[in-house]
N, C-alpha and C. Protein backbone atom coordinates (compact mmCIF):
# COMPACT_ATOMS: atom_id res chain seq x y z
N UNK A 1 7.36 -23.35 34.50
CA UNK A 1 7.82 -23.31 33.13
C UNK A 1 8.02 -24.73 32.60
N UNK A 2 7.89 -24.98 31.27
CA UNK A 2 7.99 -25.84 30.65
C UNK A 2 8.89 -26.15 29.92
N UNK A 3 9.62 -27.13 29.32
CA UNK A 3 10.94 -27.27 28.30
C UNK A 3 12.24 -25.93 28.37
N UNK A 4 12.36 -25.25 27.79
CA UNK A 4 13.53 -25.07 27.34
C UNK A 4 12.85 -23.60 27.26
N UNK A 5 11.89 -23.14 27.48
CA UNK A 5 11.18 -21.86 27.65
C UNK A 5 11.64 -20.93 29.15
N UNK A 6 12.16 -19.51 28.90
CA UNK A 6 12.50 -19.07 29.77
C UNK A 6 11.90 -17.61 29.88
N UNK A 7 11.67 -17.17 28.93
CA UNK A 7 10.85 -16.01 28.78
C UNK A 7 9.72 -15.90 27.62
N UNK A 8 9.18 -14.55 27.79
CA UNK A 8 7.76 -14.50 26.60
C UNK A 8 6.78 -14.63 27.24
N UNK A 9 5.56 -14.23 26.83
CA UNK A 9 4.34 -14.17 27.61
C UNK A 9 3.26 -15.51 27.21
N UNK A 10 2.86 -15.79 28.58
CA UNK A 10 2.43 -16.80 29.05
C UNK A 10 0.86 -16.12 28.53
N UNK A 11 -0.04 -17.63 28.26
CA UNK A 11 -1.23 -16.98 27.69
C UNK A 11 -2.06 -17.75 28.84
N UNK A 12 -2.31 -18.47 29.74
CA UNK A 12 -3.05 -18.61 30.41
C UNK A 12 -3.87 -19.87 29.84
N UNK A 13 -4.92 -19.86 30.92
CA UNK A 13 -5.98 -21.21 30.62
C UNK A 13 -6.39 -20.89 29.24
N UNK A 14 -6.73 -21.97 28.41
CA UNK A 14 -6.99 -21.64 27.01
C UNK A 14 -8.28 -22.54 26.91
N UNK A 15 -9.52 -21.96 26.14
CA UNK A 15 -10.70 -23.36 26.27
C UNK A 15 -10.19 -24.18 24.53
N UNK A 16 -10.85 -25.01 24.70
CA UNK A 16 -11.19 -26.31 24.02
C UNK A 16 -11.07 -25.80 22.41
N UNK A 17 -10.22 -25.45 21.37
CA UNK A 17 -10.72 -25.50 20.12
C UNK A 17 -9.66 -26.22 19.13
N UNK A 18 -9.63 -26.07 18.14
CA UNK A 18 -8.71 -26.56 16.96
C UNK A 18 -7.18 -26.66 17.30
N UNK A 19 -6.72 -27.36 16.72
CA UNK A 19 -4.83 -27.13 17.46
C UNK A 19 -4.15 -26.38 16.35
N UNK A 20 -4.84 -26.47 15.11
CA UNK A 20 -4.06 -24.98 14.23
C UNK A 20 -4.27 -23.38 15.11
N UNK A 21 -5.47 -23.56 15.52
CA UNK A 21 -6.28 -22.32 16.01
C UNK A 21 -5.78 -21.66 17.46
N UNK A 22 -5.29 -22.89 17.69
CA UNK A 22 -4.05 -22.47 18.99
C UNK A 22 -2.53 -22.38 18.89
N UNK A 23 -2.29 -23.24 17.76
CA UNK A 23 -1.00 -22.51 17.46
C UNK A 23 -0.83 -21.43 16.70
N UNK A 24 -2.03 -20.93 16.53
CA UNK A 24 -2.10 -19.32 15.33
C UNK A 24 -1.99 -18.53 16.66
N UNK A 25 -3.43 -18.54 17.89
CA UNK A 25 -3.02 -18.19 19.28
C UNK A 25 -1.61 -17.50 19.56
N UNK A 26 -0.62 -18.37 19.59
CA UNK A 26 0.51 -18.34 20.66
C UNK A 26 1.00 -17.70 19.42
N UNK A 27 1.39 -17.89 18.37
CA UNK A 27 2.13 -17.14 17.42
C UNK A 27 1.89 -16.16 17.40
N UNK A 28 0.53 -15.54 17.11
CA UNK A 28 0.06 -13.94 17.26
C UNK A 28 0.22 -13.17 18.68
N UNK A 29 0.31 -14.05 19.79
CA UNK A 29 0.32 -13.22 21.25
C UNK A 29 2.01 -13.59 21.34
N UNK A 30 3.01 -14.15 20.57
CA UNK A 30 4.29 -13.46 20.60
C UNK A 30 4.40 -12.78 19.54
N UNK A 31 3.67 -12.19 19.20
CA UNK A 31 3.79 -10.91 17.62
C UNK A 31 4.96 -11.46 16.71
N UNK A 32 4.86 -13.14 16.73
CA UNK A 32 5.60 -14.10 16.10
C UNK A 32 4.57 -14.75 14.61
N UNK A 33 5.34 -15.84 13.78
CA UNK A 33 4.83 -15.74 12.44
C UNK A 33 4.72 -17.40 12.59
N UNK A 34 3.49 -18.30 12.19
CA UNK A 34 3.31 -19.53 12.11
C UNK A 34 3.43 -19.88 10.70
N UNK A 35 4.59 -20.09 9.98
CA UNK A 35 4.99 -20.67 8.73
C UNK A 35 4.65 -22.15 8.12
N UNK A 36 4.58 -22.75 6.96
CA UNK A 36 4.96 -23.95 6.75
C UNK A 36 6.57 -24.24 6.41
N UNK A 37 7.24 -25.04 6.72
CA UNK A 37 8.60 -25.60 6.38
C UNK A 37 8.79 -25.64 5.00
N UNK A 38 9.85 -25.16 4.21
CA UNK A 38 10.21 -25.48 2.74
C UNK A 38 10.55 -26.55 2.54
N UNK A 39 11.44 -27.14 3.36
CA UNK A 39 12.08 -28.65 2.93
C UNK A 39 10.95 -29.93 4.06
N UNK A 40 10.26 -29.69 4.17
CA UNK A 40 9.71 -30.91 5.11
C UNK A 40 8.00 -30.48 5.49
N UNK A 41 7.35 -31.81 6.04
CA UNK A 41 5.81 -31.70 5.99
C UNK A 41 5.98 -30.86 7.37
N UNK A 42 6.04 -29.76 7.90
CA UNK A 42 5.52 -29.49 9.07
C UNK A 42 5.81 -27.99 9.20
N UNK A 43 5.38 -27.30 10.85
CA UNK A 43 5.15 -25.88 11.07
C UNK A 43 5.88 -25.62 11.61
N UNK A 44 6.49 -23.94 11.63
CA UNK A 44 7.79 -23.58 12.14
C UNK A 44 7.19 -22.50 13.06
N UNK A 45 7.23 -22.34 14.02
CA UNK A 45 7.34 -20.71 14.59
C UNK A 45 8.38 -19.88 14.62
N UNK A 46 7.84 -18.79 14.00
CA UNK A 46 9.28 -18.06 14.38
C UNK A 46 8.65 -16.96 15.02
N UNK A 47 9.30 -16.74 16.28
CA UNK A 47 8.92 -15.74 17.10
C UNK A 47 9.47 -14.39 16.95
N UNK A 48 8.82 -13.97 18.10
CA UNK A 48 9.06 -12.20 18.03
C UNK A 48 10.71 -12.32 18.51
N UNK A 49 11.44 -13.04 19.33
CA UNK A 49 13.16 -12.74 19.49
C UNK A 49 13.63 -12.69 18.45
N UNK A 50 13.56 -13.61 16.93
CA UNK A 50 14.11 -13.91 16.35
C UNK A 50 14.05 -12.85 15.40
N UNK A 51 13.42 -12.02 14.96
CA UNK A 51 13.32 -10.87 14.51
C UNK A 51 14.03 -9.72 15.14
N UNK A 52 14.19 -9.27 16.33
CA UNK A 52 14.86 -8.82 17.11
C UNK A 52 16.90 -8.44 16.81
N UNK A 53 16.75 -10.09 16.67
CA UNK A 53 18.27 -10.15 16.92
C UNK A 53 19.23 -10.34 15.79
N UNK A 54 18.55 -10.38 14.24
CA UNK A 54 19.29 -10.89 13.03
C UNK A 54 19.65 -9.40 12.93
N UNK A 55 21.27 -10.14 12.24
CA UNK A 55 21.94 -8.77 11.74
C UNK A 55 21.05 -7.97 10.32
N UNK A 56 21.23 -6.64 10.53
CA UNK A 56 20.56 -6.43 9.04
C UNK A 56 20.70 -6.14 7.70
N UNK A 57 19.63 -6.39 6.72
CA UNK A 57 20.18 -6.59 5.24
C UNK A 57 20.48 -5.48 4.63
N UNK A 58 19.93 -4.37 4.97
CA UNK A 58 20.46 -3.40 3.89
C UNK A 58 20.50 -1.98 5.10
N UNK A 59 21.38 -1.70 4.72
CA UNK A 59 22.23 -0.64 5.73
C UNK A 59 22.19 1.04 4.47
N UNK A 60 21.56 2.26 5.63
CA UNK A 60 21.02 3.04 4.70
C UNK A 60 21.97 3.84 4.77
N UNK A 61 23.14 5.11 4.30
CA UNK A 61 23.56 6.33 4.15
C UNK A 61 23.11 7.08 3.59
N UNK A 62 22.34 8.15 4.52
CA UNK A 62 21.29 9.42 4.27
C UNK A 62 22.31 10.14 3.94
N UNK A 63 23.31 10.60 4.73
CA UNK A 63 24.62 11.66 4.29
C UNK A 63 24.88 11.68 2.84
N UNK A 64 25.78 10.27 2.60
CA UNK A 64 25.81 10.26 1.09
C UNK A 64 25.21 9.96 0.15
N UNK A 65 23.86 9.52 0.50
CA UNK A 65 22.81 8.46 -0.09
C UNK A 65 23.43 7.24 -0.86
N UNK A 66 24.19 6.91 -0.32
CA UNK A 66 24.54 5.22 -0.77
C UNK A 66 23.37 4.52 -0.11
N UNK A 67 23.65 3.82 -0.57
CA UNK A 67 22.31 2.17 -0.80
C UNK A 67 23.33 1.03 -0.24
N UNK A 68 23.60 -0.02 0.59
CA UNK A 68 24.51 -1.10 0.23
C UNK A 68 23.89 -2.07 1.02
């Protein structure tokens, strides 16, 4: 393992192409999203954990049909 990486799937030998084209790669084989940054020149990954674990925005009541 490398850096600060402890889990997630490992993609193996990779051949020779573009380095956007490999970071689209690894983003799509963690069913993760390769963004540009709002405040700054560069690329963000946000992976498949991070979706996972945010609390969520809108909370449904079928019983009473509230919305909130």
């Amino acid at each position: 393992m490398y850096g600060a990486v402890t889990d997630g799937t490992l993609l193996g030998v990779q051949r020779s192409k573009r380095f956007l084209d490999t970071l689209t790669t690894v983003a799509r084989t963690d069913l993760g999203y390769l963004l540009e940054a709002r405040d700054a020149l560069a690329l963000v990954h946000r992976g498949r954990r991070t979706h996972h674990i945010q609390d969520p925005t809108v909370t449904l009541n079928w019983a009473d049909g509230v919305l909130a």
